[in-house]
N, C-alpha and C. Protein backbone atom coordinates (compact mmCIF):
# COMPACT_ATOMS: atom_id res chain seq x y z
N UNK A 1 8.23 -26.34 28.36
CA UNK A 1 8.68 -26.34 27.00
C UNK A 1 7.54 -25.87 26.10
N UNK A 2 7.77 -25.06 25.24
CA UNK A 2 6.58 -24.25 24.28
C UNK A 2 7.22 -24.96 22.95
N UNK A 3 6.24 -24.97 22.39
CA UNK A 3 6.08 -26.18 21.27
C UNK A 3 6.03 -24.55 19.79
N UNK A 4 6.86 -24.54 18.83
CA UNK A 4 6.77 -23.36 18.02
C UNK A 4 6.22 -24.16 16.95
N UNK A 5 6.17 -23.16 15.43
CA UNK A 5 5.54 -24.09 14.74
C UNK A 5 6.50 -23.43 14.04
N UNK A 6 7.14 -24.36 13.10
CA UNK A 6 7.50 -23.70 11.77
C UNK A 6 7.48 -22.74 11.17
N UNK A 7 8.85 -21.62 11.07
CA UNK A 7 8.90 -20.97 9.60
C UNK A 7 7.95 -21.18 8.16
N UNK A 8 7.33 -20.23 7.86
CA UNK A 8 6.61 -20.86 6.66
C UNK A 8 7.61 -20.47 5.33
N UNK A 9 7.14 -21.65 4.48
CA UNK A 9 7.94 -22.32 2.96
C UNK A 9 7.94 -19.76 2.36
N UNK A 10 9.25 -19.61 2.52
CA UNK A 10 9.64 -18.30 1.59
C UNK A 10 9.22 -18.57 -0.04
N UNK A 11 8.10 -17.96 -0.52
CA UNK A 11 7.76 -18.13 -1.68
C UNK A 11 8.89 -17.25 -2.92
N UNK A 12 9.41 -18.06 -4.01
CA UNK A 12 10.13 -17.32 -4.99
C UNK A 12 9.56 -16.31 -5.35
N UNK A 13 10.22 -15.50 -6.49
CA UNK A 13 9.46 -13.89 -6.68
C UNK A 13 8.62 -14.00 -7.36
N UNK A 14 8.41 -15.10 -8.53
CA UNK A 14 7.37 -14.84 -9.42
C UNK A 14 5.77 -15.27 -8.78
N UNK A 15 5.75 -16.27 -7.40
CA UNK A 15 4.87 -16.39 -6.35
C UNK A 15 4.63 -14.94 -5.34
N UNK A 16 5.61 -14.56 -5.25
CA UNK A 16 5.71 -13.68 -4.21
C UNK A 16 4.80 -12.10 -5.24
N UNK A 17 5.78 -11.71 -6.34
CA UNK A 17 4.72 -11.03 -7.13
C UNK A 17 3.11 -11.48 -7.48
N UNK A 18 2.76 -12.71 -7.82
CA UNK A 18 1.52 -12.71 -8.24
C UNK A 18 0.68 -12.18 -6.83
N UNK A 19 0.63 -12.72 -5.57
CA UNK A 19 0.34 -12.34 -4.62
C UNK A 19 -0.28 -10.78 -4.45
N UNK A 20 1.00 -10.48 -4.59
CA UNK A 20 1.61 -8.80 -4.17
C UNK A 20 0.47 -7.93 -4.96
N UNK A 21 -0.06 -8.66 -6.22
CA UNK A 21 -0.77 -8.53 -7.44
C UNK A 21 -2.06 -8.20 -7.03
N UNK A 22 -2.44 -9.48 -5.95
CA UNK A 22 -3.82 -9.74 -5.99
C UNK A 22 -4.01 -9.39 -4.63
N UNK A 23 -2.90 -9.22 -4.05
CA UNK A 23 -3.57 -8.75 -2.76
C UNK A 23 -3.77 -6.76 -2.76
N UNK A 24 -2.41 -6.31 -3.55
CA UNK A 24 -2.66 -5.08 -4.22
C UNK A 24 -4.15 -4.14 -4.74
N UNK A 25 -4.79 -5.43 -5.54
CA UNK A 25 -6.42 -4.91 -6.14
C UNK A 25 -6.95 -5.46 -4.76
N UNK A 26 -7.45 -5.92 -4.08
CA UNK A 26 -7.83 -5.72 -2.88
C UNK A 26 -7.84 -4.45 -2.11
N UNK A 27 -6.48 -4.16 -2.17
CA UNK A 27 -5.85 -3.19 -1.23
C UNK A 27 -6.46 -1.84 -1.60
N UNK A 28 -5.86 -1.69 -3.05
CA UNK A 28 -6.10 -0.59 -4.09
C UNK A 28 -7.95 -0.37 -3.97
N UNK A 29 -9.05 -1.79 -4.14
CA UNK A 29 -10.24 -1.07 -3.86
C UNK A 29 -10.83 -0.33 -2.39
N UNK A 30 -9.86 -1.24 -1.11
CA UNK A 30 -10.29 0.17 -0.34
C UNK A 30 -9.62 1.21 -0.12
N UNK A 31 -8.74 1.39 -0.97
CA UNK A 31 -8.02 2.90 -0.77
C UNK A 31 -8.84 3.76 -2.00
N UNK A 32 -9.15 2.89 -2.65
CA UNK A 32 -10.05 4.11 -3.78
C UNK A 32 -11.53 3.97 -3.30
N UNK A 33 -12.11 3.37 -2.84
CA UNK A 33 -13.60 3.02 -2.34
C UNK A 33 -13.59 4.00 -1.45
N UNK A 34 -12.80 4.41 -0.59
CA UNK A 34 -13.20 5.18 0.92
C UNK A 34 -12.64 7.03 -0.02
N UNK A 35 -11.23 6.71 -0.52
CA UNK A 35 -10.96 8.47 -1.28
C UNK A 35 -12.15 8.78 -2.22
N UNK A 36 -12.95 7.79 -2.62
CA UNK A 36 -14.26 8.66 -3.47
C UNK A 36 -15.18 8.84 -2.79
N UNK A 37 -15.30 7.94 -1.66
CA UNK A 37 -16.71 8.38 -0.37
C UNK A 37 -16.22 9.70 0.32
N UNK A 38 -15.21 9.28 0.59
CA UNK A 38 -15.01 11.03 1.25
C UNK A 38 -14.80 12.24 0.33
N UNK A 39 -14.69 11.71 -0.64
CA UNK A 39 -14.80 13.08 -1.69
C UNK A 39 -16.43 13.56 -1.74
N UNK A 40 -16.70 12.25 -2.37
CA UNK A 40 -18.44 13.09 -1.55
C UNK A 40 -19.04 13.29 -0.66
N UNK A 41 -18.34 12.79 0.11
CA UNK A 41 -18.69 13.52 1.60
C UNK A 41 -18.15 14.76 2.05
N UNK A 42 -17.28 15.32 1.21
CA UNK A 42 -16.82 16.92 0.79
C UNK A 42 -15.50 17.06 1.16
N UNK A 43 -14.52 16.22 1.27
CA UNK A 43 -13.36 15.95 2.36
C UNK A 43 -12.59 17.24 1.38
N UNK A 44 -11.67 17.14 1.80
CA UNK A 44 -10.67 17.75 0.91
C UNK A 44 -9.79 16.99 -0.01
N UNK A 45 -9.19 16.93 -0.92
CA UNK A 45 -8.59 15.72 -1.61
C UNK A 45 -7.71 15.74 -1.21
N UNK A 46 -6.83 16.30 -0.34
CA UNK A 46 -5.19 15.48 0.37
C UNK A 46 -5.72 14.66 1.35
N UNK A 47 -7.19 15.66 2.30
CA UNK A 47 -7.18 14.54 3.17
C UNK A 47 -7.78 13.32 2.74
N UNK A 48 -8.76 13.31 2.15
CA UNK A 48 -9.26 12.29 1.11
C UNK A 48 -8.61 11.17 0.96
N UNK A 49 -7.23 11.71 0.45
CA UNK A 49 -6.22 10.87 -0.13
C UNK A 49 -5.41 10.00 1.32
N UNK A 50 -5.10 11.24 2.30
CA UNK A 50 -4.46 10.33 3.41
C UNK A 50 -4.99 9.49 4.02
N UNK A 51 -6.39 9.67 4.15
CA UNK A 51 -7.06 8.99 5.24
C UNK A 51 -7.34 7.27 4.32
N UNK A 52 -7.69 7.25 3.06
CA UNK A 52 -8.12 6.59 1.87
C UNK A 52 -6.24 5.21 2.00
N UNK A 53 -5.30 5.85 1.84
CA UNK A 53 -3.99 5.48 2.00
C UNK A 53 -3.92 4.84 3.03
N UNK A 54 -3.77 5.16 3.62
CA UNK A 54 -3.53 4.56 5.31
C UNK A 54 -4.90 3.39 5.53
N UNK A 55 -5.92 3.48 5.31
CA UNK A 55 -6.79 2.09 5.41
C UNK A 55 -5.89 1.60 3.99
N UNK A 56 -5.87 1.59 2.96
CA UNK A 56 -5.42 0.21 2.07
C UNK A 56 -4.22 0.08 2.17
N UNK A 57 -3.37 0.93 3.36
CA UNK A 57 -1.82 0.27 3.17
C UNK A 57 -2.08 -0.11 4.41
N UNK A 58 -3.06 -0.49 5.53
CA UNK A 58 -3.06 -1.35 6.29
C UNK A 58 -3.54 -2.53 5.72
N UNK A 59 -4.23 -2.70 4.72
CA UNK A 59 -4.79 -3.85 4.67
C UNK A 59 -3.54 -4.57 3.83
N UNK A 60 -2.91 -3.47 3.05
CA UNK A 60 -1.92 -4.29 2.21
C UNK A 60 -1.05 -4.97 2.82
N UNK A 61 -0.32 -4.25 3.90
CA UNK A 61 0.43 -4.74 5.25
C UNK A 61 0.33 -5.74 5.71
N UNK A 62 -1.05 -6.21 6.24
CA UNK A 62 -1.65 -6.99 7.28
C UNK A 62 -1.42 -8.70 6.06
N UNK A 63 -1.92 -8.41 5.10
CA UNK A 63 -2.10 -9.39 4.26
C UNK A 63 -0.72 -9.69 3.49
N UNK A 64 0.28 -8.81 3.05
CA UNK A 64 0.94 -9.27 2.74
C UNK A 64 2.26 -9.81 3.87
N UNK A 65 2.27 -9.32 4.99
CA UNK A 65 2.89 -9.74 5.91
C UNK A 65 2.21 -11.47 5.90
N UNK A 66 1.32 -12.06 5.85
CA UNK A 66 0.70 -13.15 5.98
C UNK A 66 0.80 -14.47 4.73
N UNK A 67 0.69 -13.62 3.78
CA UNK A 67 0.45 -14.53 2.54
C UNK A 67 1.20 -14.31 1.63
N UNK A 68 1.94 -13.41 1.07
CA UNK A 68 3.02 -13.08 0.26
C UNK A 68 4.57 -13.07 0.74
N UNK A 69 4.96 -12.17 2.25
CA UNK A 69 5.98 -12.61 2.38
C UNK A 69 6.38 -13.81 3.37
N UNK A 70 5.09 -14.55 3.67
CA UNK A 70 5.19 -15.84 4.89
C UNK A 70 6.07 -15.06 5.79
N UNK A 71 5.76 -14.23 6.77
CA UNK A 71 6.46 -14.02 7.72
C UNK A 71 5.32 -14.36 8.91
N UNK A 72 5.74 -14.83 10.04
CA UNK A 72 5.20 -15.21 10.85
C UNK A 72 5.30 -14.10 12.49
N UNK A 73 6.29 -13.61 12.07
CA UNK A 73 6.56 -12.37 13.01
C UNK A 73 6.19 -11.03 12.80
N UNK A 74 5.83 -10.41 13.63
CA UNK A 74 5.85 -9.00 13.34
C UNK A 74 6.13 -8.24 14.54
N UNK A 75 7.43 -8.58 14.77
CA UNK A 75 8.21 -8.23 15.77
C UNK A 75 8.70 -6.54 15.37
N UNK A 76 9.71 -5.97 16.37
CA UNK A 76 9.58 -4.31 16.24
C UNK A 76 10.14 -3.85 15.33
N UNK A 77 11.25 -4.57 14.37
CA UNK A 77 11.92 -4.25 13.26
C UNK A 77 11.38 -3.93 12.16
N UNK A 78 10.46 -5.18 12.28
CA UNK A 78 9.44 -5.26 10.69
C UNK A 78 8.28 -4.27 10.86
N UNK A 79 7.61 -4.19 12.00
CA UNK A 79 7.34 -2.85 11.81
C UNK A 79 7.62 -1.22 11.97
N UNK A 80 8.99 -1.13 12.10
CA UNK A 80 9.45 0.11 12.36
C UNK A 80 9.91 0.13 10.86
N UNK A 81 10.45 -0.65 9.81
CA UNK A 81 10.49 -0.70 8.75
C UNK A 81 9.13 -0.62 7.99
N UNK A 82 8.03 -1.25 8.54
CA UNK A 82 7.03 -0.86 7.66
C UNK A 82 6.50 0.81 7.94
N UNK A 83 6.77 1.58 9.09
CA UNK A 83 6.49 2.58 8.98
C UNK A 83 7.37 3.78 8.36
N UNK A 84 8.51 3.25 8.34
CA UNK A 84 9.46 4.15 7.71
C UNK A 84 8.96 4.17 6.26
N UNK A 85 8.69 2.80 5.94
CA UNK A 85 8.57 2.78 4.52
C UNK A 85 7.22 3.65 3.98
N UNK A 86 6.18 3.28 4.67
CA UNK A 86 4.87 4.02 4.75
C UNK A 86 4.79 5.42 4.61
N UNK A 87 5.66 5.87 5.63
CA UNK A 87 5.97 7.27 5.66
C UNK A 87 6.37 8.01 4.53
N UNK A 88 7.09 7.14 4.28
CA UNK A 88 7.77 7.95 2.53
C UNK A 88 6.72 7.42 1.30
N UNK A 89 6.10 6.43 1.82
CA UNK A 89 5.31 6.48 0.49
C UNK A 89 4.12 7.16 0.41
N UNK A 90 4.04 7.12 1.82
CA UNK A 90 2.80 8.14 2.32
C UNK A 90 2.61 9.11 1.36
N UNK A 91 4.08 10.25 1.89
CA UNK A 91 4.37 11.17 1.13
C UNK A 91 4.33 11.87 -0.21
N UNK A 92 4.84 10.65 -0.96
CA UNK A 92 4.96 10.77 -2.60
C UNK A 92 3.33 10.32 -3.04
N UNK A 93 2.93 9.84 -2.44
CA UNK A 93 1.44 9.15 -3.17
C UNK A 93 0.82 10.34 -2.72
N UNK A 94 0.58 11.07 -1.38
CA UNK A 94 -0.32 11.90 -1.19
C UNK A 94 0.33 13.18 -2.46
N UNK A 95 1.64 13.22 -2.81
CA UNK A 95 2.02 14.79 -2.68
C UNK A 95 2.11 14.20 -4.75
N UNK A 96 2.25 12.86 -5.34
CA UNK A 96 1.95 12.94 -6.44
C UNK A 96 -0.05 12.91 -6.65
N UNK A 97 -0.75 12.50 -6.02
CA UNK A 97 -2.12 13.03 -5.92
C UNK A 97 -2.67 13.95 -6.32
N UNK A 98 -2.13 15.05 -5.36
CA UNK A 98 -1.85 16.62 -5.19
C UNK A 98 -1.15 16.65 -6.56
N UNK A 99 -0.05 16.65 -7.24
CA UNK A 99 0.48 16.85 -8.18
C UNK A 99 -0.48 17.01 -9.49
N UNK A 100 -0.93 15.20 -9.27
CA UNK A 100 -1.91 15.51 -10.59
C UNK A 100 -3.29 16.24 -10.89
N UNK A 101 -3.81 16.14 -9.70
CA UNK A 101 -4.76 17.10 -9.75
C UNK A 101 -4.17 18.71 -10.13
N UNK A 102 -3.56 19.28 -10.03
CA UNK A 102 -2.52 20.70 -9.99
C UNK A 102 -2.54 20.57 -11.74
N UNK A 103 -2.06 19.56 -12.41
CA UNK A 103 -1.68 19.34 -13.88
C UNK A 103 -2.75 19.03 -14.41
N UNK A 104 -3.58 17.94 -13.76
CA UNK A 104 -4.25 17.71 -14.96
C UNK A 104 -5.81 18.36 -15.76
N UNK A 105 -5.71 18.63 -16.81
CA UNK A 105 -7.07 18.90 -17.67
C UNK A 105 -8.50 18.64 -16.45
N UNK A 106 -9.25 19.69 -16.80
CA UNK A 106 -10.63 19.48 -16.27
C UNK A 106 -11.17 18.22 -16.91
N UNK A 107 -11.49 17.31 -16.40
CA UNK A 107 -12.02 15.98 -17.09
C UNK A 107 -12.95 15.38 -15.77
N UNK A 108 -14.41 14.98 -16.24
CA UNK A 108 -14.71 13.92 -15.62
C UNK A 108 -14.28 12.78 -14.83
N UNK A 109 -13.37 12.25 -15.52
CA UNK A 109 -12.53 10.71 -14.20
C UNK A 109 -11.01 11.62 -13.48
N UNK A 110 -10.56 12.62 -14.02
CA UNK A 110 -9.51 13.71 -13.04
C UNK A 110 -9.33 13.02 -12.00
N UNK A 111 -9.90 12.74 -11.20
CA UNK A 111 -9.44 12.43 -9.51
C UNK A 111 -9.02 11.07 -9.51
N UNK A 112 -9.81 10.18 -10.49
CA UNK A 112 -9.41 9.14 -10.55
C UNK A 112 -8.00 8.48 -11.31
N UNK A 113 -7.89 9.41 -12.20
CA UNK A 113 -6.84 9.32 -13.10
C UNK A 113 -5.47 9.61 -12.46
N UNK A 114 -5.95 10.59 -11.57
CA UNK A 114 -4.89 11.32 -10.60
C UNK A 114 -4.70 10.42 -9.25
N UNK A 115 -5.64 9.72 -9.28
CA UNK A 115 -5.42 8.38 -7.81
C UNK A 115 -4.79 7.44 -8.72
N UNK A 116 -5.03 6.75 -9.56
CA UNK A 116 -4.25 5.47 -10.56
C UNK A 116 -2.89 5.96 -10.47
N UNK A 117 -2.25 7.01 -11.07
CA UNK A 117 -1.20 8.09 -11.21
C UNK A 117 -0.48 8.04 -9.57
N UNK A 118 -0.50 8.37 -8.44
CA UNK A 118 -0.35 8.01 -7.53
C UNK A 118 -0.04 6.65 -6.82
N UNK A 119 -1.31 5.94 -7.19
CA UNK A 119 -1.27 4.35 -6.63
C UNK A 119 0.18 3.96 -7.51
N UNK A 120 0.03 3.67 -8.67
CA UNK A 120 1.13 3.19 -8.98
C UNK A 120 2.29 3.68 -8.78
N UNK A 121 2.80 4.76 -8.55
CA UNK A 121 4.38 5.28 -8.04
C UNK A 121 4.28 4.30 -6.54
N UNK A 122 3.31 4.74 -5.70
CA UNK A 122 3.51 3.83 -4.33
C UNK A 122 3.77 2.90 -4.15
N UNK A 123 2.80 1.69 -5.23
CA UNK A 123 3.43 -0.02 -5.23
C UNK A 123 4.18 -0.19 -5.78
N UNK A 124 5.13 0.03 -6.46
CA UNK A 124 6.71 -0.12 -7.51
C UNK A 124 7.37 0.34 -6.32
N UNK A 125 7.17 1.27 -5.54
CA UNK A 125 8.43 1.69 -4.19
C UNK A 125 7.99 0.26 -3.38
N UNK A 126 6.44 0.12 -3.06
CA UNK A 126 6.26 -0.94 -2.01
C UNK A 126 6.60 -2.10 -1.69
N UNK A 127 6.32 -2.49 -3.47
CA UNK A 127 7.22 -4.01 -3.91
C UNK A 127 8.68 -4.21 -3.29
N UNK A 128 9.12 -3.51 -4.02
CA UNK A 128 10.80 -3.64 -3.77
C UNK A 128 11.11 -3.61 -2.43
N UNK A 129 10.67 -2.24 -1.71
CA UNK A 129 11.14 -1.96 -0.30
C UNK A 129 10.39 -2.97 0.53
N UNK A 130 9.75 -3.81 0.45
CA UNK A 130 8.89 -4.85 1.55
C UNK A 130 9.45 -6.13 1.12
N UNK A 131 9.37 -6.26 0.06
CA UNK A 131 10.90 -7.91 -0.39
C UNK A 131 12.16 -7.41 -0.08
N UNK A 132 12.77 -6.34 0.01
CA UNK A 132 14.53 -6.45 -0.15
C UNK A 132 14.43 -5.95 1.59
N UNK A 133 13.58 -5.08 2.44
CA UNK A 133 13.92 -4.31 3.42
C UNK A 133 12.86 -5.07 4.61
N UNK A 134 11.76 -4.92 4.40
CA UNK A 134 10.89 -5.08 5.54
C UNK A 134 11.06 -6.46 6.09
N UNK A 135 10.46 -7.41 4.46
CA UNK A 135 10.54 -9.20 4.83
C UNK A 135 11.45 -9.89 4.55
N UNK A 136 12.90 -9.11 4.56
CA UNK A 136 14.15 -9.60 3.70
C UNK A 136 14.41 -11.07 4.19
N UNK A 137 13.67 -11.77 5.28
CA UNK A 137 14.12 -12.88 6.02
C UNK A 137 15.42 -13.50 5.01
């Protein structure tokens, strides 16, 4: 007989957002910490951007799978849903990136303005699609 432990307590949304919040600026500094090291390290800025993405939407993943949506599983659903979801946000974050750099004014913070511009289209898709789809428990 294997002894399980408890489902953990599903936090309401206004718990579940603050989280999402703080684990987000976490997330968000190593996805912008590593896209400005590799910018000076001469990367290209898509790849910059993909490689930069993919470390802070693992960390966002890892952590909010843990502490925001109390899921205790990460069985093949939840992550074939987190990659579907990834994939498309992948997409729009790398390809609005790309966008703003294309538009915007020669300016000093440009890349950065154009990563903020990005980040946020990604977590407004991430929010929603990881509470209603991924951790719908």
């Amino acid at each position: 007989m294997t002894a399980t432990s408890p489902a953990p307590a599903k936090l309401g949304l206004a718990a579940q957002l603050i989280r999402f919040v703080a684990i987000g600026a976490v997330s968000a500094l190593v996805d912008f910490g590593i896209y400005h090291g590799l910018l000076a390290l001469g990367f290209w800025p898509s790849a910059a951007k993909a490689v930069s993405f993919i470390c802070g939407t693992t960390t966002a993943y890892l952590l909010n799978r843990r502490f925001t949506f109390a899921s205790a599983s990460g069985g093949n659903g939840r992550v074939a849903g987190f990659v579907a979801l990834y994939a498309t946000t992948f997409a729009l974050n790398v390809g609005t990136n790309a966008l703003m750099l294309a538009v915007l004014p020669a300016m000093s913070f440009r890349t950065s303005l154009a990563w903020v511009v990005a980040q946020g289209v990604a977590t407004v898709i991430n929010f929603v699609m990881l509470r209603t789809v991924v951790f719908r428990d």
